[in-house]
PDB file of N, CA and C in Angstrom:
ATOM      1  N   UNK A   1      41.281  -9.155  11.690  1.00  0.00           N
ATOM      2  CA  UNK A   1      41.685  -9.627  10.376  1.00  0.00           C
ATOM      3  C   UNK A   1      42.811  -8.728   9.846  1.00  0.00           C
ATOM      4  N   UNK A   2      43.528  -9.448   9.324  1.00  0.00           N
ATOM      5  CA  UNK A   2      45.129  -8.075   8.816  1.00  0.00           C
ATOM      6  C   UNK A   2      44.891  -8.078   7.333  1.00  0.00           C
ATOM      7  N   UNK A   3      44.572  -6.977   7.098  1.00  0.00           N
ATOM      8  CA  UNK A   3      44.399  -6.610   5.916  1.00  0.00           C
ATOM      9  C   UNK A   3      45.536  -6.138   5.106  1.00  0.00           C
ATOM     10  N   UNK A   4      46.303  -7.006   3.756  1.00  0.00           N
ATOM     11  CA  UNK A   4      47.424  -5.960   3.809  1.00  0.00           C
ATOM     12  C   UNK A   4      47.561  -6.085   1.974  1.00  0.00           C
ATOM     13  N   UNK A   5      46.493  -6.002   0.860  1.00  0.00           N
ATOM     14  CA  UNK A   5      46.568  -6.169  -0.368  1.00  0.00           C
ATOM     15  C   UNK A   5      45.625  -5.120  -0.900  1.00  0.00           C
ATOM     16  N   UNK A   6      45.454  -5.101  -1.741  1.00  0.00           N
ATOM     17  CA  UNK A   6      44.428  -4.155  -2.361  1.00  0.00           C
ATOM     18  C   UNK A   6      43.186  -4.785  -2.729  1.00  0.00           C
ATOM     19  N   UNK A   7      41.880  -4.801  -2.957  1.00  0.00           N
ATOM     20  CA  UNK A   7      40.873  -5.566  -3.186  1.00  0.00           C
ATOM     21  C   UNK A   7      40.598  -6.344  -2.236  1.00  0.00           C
ATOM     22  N   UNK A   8      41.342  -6.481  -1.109  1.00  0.00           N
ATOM     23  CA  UNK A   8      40.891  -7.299  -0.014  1.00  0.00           C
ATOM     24  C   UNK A   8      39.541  -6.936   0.717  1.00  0.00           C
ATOM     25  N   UNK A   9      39.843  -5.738   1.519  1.00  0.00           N
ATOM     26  CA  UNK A   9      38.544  -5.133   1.474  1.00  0.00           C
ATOM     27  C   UNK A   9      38.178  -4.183   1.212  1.00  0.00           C
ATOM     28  N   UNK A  10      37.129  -3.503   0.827  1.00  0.00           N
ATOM     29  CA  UNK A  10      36.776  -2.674   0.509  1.00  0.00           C
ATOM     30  C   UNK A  10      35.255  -1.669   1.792  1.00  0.00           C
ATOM     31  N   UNK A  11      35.466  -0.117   2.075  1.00  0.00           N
ATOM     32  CA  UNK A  11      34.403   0.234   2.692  1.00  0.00           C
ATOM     33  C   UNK A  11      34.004   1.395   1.865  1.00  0.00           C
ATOM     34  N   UNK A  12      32.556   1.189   2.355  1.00  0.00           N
ATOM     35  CA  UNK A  12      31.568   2.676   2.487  1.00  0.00           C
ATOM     36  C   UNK A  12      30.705   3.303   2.936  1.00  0.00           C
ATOM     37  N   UNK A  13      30.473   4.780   2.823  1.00  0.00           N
ATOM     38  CA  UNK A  13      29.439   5.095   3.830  1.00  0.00           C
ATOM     39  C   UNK A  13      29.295   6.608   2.769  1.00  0.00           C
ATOM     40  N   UNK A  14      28.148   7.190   3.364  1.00  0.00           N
ATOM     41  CA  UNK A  14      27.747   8.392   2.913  1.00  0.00           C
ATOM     42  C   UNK A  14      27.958   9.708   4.060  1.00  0.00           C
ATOM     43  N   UNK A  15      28.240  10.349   3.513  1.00  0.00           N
ATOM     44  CA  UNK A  15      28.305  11.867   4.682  1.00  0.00           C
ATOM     45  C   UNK A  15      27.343  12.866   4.278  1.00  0.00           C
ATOM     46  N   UNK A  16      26.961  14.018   5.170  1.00  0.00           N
ATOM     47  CA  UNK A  16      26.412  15.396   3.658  1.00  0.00           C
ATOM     48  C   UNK A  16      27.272  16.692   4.406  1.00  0.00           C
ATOM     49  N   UNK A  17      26.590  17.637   3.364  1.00  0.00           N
ATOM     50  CA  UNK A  17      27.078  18.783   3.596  1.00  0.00           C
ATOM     51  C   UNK A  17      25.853  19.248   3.903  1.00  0.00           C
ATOM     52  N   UNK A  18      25.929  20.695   4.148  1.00  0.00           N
ATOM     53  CA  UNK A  18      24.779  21.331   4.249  1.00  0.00           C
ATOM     54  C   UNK A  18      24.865  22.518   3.345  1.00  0.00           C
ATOM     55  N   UNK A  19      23.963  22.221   2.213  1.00  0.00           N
ATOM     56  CA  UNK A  19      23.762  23.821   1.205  1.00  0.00           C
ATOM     57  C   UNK A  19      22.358  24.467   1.622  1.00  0.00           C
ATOM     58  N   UNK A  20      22.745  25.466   0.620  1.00  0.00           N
ATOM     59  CA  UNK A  20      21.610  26.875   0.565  1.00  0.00           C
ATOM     60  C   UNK A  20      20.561  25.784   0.965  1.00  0.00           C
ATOM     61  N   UNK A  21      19.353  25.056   0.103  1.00  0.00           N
ATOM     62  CA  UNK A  21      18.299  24.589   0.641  1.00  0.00           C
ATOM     63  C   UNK A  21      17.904  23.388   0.501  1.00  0.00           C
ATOM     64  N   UNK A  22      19.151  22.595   1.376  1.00  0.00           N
ATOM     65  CA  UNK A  22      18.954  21.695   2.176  1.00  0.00           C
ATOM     66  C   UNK A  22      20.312  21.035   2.400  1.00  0.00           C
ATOM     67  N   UNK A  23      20.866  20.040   2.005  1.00  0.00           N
ATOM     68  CA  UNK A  23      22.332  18.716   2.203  1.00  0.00           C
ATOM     69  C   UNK A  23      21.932  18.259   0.649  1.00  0.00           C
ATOM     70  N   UNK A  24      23.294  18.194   0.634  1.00  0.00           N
ATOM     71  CA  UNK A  24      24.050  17.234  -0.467  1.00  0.00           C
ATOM     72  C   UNK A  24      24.941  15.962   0.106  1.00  0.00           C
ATOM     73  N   UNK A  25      24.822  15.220  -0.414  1.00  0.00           N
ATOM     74  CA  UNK A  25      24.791  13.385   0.330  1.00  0.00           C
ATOM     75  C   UNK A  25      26.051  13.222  -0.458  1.00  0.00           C
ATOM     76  N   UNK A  26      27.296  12.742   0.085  1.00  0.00           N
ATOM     77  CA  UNK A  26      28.452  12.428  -0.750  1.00  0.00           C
ATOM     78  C   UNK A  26      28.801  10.895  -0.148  1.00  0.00           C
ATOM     79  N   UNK A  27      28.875   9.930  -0.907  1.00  0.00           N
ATOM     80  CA  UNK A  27      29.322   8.161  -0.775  1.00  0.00           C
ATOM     81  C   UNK A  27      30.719   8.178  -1.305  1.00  0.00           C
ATOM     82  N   UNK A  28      30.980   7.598  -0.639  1.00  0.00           N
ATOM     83  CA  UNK A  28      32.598   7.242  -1.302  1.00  0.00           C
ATOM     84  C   UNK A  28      32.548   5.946  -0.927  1.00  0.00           C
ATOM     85  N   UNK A  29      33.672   4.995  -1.846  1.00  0.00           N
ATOM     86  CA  UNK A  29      34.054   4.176  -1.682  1.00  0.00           C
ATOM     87  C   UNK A  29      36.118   3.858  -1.815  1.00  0.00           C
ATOM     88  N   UNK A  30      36.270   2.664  -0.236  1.00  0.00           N
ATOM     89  CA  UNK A  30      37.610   3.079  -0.044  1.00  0.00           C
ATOM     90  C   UNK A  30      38.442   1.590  -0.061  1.00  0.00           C
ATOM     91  N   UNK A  31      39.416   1.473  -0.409  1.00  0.00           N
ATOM     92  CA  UNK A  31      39.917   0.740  -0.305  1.00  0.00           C
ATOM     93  C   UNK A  31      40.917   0.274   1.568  1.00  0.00           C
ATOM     94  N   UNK A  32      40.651  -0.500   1.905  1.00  0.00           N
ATOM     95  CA  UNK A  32      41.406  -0.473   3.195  1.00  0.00           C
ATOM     96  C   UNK A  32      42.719  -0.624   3.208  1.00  0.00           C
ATOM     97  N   UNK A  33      43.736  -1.404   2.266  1.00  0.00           N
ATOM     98  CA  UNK A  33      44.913  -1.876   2.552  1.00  0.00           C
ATOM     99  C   UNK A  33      45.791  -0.155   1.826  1.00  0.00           C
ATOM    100  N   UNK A  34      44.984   0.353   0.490  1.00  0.00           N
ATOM    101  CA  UNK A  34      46.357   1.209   0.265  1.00  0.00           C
ATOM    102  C   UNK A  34      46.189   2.746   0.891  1.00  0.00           C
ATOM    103  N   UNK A  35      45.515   3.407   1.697  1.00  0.00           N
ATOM    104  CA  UNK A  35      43.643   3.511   1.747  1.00  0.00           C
ATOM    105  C   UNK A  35      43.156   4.885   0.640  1.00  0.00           C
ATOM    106  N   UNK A  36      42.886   4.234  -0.790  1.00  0.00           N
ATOM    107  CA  UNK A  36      42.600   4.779  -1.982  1.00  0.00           C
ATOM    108  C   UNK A  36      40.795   4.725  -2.128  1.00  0.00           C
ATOM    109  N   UNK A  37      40.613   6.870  -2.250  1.00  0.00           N
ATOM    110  CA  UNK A  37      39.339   6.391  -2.661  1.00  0.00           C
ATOM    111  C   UNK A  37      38.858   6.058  -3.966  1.00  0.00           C
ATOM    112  N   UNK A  38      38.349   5.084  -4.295  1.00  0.00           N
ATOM    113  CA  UNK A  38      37.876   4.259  -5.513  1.00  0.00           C
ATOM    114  C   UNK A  38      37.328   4.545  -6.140  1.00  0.00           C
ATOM    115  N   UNK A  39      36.306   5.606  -5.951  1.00  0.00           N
ATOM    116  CA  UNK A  39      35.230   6.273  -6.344  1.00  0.00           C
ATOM    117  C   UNK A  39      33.851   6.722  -5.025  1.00  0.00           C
ATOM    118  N   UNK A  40      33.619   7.932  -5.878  1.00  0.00           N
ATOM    119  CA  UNK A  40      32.692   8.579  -5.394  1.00  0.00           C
ATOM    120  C   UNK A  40      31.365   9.530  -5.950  1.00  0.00           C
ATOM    121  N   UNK A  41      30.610   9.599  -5.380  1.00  0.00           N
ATOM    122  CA  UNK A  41      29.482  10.227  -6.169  1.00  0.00           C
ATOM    123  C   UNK A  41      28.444  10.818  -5.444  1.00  0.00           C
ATOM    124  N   UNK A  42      27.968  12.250  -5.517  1.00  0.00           N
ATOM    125  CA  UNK A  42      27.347  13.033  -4.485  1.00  0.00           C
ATOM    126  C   UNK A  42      25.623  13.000  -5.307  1.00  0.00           C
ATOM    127  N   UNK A  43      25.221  13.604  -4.349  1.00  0.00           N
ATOM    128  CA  UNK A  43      23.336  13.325  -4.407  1.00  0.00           C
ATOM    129  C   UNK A  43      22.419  14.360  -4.027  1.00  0.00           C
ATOM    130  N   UNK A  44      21.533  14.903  -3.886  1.00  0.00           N
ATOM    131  CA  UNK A  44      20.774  15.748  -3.868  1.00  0.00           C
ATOM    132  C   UNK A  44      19.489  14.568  -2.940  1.00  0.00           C
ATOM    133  N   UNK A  45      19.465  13.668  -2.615  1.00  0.00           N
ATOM    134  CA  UNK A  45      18.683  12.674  -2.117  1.00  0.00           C
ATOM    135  C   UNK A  45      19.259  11.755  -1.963  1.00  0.00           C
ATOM    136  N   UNK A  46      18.950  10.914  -0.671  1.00  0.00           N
ATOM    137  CA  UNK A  46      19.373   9.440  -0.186  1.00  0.00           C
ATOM    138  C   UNK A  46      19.263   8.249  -0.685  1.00  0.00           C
ATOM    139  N   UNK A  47      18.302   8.457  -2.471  1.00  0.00           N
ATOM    140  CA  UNK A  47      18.367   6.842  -2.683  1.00  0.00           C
ATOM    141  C   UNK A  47      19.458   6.293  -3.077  1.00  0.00           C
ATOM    142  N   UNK A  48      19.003   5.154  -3.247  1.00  0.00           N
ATOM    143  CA  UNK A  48      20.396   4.313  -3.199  1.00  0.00           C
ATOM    144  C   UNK A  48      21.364   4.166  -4.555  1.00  0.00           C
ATOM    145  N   UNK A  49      20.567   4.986  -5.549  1.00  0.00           N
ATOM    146  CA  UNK A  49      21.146   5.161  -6.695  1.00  0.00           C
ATOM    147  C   UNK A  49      22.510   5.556  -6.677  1.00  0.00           C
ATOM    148  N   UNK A  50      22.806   6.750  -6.200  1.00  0.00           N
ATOM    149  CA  UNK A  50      23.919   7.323  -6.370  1.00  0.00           C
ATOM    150  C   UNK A  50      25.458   6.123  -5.760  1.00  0.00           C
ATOM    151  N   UNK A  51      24.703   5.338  -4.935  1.00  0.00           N
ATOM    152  CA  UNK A  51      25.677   4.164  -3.879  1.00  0.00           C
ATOM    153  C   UNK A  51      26.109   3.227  -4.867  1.00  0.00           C
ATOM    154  N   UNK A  52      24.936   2.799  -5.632  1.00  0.00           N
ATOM    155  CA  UNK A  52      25.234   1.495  -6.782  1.00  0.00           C
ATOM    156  C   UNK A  52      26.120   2.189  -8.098  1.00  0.00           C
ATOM    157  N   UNK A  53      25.854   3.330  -8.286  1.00  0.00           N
ATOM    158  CA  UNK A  53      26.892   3.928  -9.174  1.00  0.00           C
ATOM    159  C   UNK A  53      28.287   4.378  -8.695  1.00  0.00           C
ATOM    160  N   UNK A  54      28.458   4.629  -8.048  1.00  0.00           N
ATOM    161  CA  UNK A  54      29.679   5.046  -7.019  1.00  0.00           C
ATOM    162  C   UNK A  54      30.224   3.301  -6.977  1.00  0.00           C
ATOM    163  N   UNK A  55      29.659   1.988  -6.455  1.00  0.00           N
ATOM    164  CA  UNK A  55      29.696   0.483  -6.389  1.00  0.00           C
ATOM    165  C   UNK A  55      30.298   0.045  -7.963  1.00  0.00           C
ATOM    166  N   UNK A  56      29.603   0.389  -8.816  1.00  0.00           N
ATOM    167  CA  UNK A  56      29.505  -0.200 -10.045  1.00  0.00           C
ATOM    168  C   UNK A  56      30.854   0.507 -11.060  1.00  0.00           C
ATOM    169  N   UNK A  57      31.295   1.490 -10.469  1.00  0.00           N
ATOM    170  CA  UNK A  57      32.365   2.040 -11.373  1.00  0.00           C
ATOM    171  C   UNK A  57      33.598   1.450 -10.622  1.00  0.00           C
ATOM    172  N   UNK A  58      33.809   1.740  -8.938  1.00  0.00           N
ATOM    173  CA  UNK A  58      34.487   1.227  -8.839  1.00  0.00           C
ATOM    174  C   UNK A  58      35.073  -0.493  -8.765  1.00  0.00           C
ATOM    175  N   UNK A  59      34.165  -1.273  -9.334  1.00  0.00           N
ATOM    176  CA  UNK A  59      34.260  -2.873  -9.777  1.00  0.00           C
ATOM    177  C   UNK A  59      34.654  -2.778 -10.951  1.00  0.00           C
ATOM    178  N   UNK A  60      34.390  -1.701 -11.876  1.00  0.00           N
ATOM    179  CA  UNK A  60      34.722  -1.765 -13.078  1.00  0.00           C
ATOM    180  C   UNK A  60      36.035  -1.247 -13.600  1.00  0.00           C
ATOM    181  N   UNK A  61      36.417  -0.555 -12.246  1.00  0.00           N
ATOM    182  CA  UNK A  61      37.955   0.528 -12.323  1.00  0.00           C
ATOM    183  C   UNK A  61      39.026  -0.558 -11.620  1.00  0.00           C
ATOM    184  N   UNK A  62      38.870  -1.439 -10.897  1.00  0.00           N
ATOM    185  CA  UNK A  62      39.284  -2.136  -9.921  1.00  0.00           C
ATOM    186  C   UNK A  62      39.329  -4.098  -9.865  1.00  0.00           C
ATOM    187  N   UNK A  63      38.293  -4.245 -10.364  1.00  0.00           N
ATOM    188  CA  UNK A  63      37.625  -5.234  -9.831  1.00  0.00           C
ATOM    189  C   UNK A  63      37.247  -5.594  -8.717  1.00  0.00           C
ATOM    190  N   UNK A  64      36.629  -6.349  -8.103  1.00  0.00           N
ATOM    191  CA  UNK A  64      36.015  -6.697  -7.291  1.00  0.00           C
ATOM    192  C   UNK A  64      36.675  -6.944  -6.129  1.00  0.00           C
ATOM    193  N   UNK A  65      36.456  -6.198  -5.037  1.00  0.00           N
ATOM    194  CA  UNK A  65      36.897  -6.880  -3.613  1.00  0.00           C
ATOM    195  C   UNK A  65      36.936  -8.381  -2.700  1.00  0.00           C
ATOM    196  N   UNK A  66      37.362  -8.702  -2.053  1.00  0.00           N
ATOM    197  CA  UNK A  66      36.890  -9.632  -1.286  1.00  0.00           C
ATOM    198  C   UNK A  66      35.838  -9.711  -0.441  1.00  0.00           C
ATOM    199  N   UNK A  67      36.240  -8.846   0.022  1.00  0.00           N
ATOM    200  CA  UNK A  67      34.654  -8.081   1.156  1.00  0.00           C
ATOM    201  C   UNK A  67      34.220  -6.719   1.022  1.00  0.00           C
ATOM    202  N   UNK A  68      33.550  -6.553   1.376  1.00  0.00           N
ATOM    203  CA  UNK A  68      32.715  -5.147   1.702  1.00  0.00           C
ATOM    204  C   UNK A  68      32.139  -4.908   2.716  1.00  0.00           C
ATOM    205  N   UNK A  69      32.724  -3.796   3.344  1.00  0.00           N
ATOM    206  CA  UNK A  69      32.104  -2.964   4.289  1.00  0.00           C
ATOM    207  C   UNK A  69      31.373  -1.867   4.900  1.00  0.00           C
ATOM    208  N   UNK A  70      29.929  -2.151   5.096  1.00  0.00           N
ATOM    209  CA  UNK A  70      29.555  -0.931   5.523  1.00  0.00           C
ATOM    210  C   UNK A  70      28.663  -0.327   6.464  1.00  0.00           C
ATOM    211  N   UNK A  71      28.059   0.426   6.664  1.00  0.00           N
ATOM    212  CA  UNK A  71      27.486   0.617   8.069  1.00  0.00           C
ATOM    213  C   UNK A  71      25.612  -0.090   7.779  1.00  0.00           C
ATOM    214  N   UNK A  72      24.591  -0.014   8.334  1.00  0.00           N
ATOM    215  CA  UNK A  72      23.272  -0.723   7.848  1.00  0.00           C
ATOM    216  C   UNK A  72      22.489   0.378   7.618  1.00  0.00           C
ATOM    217  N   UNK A  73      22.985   1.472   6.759  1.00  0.00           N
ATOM    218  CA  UNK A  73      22.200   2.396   6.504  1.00  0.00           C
ATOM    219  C   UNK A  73      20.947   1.503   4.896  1.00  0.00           C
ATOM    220  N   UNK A  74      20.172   1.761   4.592  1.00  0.00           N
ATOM    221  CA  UNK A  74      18.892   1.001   3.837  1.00  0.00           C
ATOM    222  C   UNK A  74      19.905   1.009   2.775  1.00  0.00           C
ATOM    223  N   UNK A  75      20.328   2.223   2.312  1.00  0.00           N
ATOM    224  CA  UNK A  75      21.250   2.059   0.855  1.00  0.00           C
ATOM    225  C   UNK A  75      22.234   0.663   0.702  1.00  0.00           C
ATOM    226  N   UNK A  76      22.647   0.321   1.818  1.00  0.00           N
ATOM    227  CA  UNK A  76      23.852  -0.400   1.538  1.00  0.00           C
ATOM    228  C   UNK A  76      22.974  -1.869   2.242  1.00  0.00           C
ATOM    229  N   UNK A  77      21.766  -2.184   2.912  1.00  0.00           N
ATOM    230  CA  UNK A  77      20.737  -3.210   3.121  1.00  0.00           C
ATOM    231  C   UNK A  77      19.911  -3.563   2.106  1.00  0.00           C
ATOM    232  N   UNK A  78      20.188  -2.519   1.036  1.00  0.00           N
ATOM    233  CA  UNK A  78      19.381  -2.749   0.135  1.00  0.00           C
ATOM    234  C   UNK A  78      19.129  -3.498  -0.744  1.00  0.00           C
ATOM    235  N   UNK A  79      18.171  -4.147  -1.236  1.00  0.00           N
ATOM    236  CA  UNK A  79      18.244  -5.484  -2.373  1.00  0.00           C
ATOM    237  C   UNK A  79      19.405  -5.091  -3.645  1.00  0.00           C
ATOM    238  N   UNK A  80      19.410  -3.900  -3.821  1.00  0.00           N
ATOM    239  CA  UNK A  80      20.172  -3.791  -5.446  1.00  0.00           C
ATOM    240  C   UNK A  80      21.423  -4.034  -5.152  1.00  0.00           C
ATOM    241  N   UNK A  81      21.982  -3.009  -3.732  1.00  0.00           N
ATOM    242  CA  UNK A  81      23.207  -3.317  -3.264  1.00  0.00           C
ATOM    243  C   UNK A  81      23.835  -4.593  -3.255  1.00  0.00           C
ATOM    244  N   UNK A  82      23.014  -5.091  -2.123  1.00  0.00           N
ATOM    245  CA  UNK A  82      23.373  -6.823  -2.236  1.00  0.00           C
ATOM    246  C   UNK A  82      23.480  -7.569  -3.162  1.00  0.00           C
ATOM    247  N   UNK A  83      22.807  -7.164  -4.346  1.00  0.00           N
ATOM    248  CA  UNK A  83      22.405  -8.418  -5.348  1.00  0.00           C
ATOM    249  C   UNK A  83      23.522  -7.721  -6.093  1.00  0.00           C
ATOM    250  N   UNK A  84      23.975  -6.513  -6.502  1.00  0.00           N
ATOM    251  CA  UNK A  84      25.417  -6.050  -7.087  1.00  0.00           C
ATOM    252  C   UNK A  84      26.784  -6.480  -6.147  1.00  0.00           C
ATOM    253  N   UNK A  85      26.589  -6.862  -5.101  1.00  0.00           N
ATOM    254  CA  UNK A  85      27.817  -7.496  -4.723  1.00  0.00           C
ATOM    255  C   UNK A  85      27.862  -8.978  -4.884  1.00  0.00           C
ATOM    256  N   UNK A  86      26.563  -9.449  -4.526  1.00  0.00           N
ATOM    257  CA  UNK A  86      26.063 -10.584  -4.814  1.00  0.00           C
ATOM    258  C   UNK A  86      27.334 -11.450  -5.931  1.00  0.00           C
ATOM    259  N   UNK A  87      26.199 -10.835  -7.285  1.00  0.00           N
ATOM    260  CA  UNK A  87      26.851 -11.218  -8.313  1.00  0.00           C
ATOM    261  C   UNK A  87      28.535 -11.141  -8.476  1.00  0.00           C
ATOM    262  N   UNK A  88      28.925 -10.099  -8.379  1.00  0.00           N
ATOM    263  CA  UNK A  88      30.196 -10.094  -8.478  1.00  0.00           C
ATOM    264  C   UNK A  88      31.175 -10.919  -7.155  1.00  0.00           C
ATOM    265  N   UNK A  89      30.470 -11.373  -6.659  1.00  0.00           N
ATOM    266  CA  UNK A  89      31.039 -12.439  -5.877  1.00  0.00           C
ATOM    267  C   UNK A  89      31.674 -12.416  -4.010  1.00  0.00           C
ATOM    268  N   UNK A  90      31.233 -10.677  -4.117  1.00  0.00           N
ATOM    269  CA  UNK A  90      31.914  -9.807  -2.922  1.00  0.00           C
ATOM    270  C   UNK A  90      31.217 -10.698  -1.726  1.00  0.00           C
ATOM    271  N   UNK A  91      31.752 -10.845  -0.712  1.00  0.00           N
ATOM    272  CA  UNK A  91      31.580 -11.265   0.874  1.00  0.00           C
ATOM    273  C   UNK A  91      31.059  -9.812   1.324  1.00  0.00           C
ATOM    274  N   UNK A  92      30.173  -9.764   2.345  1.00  0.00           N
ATOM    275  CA  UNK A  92      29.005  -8.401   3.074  1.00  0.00           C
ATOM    276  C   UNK A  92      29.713  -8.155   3.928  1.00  0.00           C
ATOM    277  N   UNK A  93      29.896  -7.788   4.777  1.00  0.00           N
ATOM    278  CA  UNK A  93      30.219  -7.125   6.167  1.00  0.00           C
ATOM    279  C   UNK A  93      29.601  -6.133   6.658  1.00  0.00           C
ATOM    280  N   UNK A  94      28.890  -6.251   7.923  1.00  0.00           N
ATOM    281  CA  UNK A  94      28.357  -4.819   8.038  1.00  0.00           C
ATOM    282  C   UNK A  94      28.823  -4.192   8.982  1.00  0.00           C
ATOM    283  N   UNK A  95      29.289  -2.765   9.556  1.00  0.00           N
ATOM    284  CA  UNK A  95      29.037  -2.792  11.284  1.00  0.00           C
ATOM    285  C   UNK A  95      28.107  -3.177  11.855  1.00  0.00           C
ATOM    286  N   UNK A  96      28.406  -2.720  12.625  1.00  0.00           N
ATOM    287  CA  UNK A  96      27.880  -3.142  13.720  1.00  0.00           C
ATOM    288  C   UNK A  96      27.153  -1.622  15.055  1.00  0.00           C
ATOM    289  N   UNK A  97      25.402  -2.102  14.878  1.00  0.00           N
ATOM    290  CA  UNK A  97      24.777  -0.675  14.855  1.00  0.00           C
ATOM    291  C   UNK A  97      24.914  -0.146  15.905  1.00  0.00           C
ATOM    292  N   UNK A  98      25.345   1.347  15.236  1.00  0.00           N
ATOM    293  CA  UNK A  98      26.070   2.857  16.327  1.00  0.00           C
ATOM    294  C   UNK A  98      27.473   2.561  16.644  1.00  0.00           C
ATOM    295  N   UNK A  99      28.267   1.568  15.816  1.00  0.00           N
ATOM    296  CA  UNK A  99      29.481   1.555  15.445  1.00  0.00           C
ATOM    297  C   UNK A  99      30.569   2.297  14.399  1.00  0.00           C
ATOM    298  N   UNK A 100      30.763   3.259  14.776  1.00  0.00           N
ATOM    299  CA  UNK A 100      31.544   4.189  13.991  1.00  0.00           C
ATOM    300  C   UNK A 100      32.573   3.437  13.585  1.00  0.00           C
ATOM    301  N   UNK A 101      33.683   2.907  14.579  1.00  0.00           N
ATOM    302  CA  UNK A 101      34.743   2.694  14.827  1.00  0.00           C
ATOM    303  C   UNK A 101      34.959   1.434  13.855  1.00  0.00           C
ATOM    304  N   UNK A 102      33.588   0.774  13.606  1.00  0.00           N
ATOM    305  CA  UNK A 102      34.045  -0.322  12.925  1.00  0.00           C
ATOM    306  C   UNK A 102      34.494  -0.161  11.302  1.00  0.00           C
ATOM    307  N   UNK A 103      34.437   1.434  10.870  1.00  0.00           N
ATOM    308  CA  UNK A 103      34.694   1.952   9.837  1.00  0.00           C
ATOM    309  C   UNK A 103      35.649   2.470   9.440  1.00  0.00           C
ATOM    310  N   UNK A 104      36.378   2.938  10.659  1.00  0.00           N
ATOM    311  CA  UNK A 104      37.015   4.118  10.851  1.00  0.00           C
ATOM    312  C   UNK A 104      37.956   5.067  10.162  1.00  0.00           C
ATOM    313  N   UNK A 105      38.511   4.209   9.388  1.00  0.00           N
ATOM    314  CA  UNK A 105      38.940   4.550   7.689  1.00  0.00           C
ATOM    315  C   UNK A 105      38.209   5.372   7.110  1.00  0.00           C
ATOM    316  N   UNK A 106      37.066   5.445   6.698  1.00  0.00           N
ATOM    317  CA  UNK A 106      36.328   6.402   6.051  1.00  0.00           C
ATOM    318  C   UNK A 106      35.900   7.145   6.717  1.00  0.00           C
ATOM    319  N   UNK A 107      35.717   6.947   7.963  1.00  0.00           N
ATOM    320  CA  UNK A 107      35.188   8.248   8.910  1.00  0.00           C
ATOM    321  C   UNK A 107      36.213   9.143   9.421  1.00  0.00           C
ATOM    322  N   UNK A 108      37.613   8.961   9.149  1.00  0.00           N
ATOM    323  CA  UNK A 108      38.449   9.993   8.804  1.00  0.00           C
ATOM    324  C   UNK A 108      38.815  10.290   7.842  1.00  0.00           C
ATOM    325  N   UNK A 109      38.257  10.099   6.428  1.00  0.00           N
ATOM    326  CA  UNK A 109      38.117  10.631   5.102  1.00  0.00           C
ATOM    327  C   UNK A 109      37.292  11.791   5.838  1.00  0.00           C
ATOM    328  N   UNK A 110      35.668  11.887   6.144  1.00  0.00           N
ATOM    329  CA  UNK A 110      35.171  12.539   6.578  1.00  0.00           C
ATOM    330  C   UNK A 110      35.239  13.468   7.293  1.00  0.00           C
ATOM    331  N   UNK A 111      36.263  13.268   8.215  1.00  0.00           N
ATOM    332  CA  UNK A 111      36.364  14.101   9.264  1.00  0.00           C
ATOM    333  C   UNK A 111      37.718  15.241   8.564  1.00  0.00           C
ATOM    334  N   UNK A 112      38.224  14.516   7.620  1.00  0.00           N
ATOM    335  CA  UNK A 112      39.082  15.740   6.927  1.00  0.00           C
ATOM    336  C   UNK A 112      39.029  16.344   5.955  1.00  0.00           C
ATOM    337  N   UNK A 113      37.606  15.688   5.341  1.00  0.00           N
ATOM    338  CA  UNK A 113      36.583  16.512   4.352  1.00  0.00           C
ATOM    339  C   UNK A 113      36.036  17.350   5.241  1.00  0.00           C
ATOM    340  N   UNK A 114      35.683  17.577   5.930  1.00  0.00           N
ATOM    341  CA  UNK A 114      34.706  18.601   6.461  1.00  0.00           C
ATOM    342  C   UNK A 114      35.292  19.675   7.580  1.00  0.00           C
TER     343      UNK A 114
END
């Protein structure tokens, strides 16, 4: 698919770090065509809270994508997730599982965060 506008699609995924006692969970969300991150929001735990807020600002900074992409971690399988893209009208996409590559945009955000 040639992606070449802004809001076309949109990805995300979570990474961590590792602190004093234990990981801190950082989500970002990216735009593919300009590749702008949209927003982001770090966690002290994996629920899916921190994903739908990180989701929900950037729809509100942006509007809404065409699609969304992201890997099938529970956060982004999750009923709230879905039903927040749902509504706003977004198309799902997921990888495809133990597919890095199908991301790969954000997984070199990552790889030059860390």
């Amino acid at each position: 698919m040639r992606i070449d506008r802004p809001n076309q699609v949109w990805c995300a995924d979570i990474t961590f770090a590792p602190v004093k006692n234990g990981f801190l969970y950082l989500v970002a969300i990216m735009d593919w065509a300009t590749p702008w991150v949209l927003s982001s929001r770090t966690s002290n735990t994996m629920h899916a809270g921190f994903c739908i807020d990180a989701l929900n600002e950037a729809i509100a900074k942006h509007g809404p994508p065409e699609i969304m992409n992201a890997d099938q971690g529970s956060q982004f399988t999750g009923s709230t997730w879905i039903t927040t893209l749902t509504v706003a009208g977004v198309r799902i996409s997921m990888d495809g599982r133990g597919r890095y590559l199908d991301n790969i945009l954000i997984e070199r955000l990552w790889r030059s965060l860390k």
